[in-house]
N, C-alpha and C. Protein backbone atom coordinates (compact mmCIF):
# COMPACT_ATOMS: atom_id res chain seq x y z
N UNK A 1 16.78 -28.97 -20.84
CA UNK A 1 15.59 -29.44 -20.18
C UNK A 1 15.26 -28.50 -19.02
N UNK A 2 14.29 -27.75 -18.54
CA UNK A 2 13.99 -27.41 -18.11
C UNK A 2 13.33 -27.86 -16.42
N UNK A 3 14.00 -27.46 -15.59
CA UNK A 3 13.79 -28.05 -14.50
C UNK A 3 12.96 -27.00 -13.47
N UNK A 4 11.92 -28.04 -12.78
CA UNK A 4 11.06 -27.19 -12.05
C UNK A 4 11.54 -26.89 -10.15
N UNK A 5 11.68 -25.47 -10.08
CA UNK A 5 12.51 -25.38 -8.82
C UNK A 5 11.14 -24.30 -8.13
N UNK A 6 11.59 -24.75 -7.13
CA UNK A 6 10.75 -23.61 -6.08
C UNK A 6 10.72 -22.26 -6.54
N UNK A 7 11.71 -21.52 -6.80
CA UNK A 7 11.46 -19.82 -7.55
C UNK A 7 10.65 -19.89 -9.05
N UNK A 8 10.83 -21.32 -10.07
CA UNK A 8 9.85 -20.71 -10.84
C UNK A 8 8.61 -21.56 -10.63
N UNK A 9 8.26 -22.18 -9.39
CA UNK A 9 6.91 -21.70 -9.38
C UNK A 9 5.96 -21.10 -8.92
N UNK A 10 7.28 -20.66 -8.02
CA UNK A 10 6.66 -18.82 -7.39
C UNK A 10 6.31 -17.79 -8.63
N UNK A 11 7.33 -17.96 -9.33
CA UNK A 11 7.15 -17.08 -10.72
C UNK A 11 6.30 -17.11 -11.21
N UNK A 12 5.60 -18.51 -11.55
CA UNK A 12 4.58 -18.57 -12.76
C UNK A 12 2.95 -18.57 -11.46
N UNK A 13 3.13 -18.83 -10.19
CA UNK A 13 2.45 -18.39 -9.20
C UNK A 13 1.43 -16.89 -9.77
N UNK A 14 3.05 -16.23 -9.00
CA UNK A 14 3.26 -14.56 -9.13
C UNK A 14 3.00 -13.96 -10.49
N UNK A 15 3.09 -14.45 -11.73
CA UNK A 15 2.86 -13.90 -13.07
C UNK A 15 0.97 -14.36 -12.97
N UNK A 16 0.72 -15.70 -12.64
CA UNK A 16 -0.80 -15.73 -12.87
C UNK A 16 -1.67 -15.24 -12.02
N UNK A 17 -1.20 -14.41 -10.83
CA UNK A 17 -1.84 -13.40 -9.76
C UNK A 17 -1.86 -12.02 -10.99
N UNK A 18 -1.02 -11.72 -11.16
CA UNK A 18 -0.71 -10.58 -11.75
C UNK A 18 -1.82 -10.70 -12.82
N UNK A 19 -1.93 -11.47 -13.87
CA UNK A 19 -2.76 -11.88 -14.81
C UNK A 19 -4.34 -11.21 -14.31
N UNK A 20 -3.98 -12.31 -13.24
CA UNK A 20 -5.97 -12.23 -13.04
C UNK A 20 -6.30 -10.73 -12.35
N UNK A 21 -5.22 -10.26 -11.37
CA UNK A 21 -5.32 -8.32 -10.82
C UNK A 21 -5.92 -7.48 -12.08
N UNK A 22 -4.63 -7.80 -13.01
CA UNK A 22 -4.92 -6.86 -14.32
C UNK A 22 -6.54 -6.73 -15.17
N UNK A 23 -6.54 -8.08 -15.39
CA UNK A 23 -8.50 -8.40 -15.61
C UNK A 23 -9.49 -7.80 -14.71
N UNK A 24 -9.15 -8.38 -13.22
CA UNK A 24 -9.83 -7.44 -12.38
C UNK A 24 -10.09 -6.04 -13.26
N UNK A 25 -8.85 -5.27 -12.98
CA UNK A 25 -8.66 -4.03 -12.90
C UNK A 25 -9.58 -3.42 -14.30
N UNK A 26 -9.19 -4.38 -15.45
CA UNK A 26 -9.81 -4.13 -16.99
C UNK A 26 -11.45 -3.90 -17.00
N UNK A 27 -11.92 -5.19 -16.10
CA UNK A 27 -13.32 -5.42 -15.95
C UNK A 27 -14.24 -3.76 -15.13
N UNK A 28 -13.42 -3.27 -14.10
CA UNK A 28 -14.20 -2.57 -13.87
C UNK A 28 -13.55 -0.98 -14.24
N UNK A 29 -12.88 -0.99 -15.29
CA UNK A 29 -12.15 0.40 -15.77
C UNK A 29 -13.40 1.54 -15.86
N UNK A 30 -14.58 1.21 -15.87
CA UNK A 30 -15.32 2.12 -15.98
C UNK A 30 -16.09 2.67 -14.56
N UNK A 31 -15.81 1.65 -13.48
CA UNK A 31 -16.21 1.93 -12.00
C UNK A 31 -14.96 2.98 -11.83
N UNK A 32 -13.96 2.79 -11.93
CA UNK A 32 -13.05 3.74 -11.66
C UNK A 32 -13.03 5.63 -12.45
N UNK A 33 -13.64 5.06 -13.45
CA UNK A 33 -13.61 6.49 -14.11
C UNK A 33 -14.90 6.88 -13.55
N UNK A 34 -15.78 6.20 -13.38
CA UNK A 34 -17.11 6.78 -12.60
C UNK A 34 -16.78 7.86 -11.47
N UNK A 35 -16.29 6.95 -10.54
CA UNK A 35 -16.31 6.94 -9.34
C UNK A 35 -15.18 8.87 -9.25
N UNK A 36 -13.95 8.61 -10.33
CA UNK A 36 -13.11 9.88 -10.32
C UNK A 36 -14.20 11.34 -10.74
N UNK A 37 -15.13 10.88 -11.89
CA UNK A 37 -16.26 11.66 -11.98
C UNK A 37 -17.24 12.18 -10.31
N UNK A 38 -17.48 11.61 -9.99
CA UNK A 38 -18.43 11.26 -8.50
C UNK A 38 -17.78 12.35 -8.09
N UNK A 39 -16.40 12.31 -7.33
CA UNK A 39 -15.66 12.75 -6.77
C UNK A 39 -15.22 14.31 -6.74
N UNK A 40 -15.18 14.66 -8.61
CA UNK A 40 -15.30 15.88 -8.58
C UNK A 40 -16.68 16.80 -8.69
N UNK A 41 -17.53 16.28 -9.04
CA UNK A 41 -18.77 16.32 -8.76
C UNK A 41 -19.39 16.57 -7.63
N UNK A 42 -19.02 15.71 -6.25
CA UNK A 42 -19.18 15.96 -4.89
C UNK A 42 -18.42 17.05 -4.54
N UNK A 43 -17.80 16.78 -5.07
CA UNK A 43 -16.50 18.39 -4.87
C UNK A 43 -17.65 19.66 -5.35
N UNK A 44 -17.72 20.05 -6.05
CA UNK A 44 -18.70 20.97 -6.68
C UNK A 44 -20.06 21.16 -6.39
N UNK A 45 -20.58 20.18 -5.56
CA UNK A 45 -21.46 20.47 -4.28
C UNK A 45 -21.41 20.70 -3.03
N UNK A 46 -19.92 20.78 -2.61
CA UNK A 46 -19.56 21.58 -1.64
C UNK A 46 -19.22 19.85 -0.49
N UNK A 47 -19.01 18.85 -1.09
CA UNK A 47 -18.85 17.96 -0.30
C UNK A 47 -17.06 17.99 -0.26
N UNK A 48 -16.33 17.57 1.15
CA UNK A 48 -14.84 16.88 0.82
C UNK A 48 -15.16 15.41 0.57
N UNK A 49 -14.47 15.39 -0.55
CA UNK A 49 -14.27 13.71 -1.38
C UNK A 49 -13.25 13.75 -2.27
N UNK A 50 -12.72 12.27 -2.24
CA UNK A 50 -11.37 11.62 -3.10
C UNK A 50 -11.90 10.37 -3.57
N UNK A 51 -11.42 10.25 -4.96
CA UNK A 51 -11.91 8.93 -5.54
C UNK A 51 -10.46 7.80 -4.83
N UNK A 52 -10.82 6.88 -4.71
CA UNK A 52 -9.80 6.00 -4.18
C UNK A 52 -9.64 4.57 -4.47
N UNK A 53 -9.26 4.16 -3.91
CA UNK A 53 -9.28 2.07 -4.57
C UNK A 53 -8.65 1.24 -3.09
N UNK A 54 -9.06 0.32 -3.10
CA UNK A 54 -8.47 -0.82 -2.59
C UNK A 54 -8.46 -2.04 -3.35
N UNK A 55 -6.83 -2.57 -2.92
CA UNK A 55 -6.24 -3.38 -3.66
C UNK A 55 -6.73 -4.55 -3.85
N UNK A 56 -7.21 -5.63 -4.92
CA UNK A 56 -6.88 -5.53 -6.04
C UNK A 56 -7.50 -3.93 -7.25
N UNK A 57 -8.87 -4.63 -7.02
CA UNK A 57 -9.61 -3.63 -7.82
C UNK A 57 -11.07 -3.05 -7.73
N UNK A 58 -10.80 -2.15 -6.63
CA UNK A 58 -12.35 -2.18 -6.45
C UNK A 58 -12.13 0.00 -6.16
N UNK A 59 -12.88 0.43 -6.43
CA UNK A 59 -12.96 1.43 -6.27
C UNK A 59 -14.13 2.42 -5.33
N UNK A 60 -13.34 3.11 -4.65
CA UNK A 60 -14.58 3.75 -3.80
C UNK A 60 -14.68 5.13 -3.74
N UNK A 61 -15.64 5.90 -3.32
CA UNK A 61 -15.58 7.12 -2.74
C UNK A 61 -15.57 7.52 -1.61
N UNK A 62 -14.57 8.25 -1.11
CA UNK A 62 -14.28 8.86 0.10
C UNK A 62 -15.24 10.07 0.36
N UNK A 63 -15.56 10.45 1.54
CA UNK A 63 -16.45 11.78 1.51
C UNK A 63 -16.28 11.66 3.55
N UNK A 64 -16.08 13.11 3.42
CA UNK A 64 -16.02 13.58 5.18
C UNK A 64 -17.77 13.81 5.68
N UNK A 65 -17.77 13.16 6.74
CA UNK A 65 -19.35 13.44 7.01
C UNK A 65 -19.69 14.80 6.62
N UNK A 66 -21.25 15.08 6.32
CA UNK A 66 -21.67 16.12 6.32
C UNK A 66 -22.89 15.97 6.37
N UNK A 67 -23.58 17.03 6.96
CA UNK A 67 -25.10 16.34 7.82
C UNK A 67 -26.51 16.96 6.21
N UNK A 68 -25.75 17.14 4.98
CA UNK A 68 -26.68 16.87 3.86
C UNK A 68 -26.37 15.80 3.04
N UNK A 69 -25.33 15.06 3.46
CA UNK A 69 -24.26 14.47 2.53
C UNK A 69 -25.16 13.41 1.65
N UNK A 70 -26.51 12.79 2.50
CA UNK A 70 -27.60 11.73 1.40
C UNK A 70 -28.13 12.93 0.37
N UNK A 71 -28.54 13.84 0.66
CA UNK A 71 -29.27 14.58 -0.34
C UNK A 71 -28.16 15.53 -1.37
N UNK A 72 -27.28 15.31 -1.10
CA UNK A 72 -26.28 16.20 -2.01
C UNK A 72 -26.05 14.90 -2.88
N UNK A 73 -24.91 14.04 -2.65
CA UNK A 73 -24.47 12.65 -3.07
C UNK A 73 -25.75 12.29 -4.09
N UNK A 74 -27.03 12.50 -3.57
CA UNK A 74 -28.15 11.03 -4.16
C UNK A 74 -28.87 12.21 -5.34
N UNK A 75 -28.53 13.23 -5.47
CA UNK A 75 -28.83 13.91 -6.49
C UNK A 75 -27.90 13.79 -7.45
N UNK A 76 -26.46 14.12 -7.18
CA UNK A 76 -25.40 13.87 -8.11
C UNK A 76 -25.44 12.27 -8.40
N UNK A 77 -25.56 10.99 -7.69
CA UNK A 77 -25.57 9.65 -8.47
C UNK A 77 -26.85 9.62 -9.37
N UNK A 78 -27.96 9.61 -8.78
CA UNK A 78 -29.23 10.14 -9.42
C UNK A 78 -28.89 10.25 -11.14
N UNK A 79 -28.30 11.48 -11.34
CA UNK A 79 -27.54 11.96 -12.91
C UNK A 79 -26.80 10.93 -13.46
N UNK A 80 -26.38 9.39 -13.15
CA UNK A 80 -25.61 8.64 -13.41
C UNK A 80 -26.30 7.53 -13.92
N UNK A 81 -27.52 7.55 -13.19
CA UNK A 81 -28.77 6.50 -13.26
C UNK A 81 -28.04 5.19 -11.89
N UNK A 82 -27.69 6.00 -10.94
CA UNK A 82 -27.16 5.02 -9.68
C UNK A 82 -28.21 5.81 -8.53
N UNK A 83 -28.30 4.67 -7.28
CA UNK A 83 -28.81 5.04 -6.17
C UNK A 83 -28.07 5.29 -5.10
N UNK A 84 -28.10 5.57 -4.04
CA UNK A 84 -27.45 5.89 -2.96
C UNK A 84 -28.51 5.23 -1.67
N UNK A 85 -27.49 4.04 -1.27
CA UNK A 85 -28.54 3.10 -0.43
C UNK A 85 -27.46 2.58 0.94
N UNK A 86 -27.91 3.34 2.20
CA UNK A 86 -27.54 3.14 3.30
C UNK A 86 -27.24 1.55 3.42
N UNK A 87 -25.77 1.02 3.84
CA UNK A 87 -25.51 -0.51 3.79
C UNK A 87 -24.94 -0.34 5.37
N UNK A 88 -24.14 0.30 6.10
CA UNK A 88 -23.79 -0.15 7.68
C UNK A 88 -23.26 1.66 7.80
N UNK A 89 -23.20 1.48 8.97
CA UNK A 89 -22.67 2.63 9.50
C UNK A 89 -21.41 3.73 8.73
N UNK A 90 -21.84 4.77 8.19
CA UNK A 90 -20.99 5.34 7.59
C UNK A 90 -20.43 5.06 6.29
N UNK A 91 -20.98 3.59 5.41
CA UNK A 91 -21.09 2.98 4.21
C UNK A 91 -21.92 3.59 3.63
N UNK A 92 -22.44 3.87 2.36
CA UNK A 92 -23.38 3.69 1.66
C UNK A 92 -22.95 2.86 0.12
N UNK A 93 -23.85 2.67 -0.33
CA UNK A 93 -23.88 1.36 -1.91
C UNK A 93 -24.37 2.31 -2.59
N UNK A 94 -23.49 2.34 -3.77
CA UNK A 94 -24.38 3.45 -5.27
C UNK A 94 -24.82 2.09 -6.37
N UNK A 95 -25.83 1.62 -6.36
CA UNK A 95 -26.74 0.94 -6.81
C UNK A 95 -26.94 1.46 -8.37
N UNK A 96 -27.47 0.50 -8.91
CA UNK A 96 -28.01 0.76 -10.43
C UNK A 96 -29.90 0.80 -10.09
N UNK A 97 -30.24 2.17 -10.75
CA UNK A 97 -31.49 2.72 -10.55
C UNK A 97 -32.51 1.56 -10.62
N UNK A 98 -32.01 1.15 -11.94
CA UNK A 98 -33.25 -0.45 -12.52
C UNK A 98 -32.16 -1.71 -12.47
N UNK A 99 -31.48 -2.29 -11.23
CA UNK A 99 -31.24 -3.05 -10.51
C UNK A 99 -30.03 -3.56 -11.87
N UNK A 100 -29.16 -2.55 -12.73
CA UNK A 100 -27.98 -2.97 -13.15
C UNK A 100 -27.18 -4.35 -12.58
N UNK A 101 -26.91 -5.09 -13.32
CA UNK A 101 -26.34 -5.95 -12.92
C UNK A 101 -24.87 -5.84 -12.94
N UNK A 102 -24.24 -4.97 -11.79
CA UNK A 102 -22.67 -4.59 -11.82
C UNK A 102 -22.74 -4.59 -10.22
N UNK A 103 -21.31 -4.39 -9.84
CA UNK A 103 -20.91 -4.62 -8.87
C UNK A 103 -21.38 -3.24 -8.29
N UNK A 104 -21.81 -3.27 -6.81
CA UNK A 104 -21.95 -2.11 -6.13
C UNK A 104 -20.78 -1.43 -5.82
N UNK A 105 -20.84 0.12 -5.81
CA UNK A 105 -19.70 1.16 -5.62
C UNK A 105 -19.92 1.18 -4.11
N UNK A 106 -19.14 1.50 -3.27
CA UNK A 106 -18.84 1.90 -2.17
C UNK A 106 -18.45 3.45 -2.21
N UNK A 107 -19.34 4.32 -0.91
CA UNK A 107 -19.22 5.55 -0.56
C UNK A 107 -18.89 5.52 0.86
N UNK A 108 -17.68 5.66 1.42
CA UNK A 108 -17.29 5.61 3.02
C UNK A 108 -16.86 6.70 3.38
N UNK A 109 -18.05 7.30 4.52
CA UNK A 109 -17.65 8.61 5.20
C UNK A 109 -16.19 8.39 6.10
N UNK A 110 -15.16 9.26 6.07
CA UNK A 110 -14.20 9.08 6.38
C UNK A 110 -14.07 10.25 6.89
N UNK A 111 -13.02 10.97 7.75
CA UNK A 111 -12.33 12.51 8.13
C UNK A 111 -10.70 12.21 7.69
């Protein structure tokens, strides 16, 4: 008989966190390959950028200020059919051109 103790229902806790991370992670497998695209791309316009993530699953682009960085960036998303839309200080949102219904990417100027 199986008896219910404090560690397994941390376990089955901890296994159905894990569950739902992994889905996360599945759901936006293609923000992530985007975003690694973006990255070398900005690279090749002369921007510094790293594709990156925060945990669970969300993916962003890193980029060091640079005083063309909207008109470099919004030409390369542009090619993606994404926008590049000022959200707070040093943020910007890469948007879907005809208002895609997906989660917005994050672009955070960083050094």
């Amino acid at each position: 008989m199986f008896r219910k103790s404090l560690f397994s229902a941390a376990l089955k806790h901890t296994s159905q966190q894990l569950i739902y991370t992994m889905q996360q992670l599945e759901a936006r497998r293609d923000d992530f390959e985007l975003v690694e695209g973006l990255a070398v791309a900005a690279r090749d316009a002369g921007l510094v950028s790293e594709a990156m993530f925060a945990p669970p699953a969300t993916p962003y682009l890193k980029v060091q200020p640079h005083d063309e960085l909207a008109q470099r960036l919004g030409g390369i998303v542009s090619k993606h059919g994404l926008n590049l839309v000022p959200s707070t200080a040093g943020i910007w949102l890469l948007v879907g051109l005809h208002g895609a219904p997906r989660p917005a990417i994050e672009v955070r100027e960083q050094t």
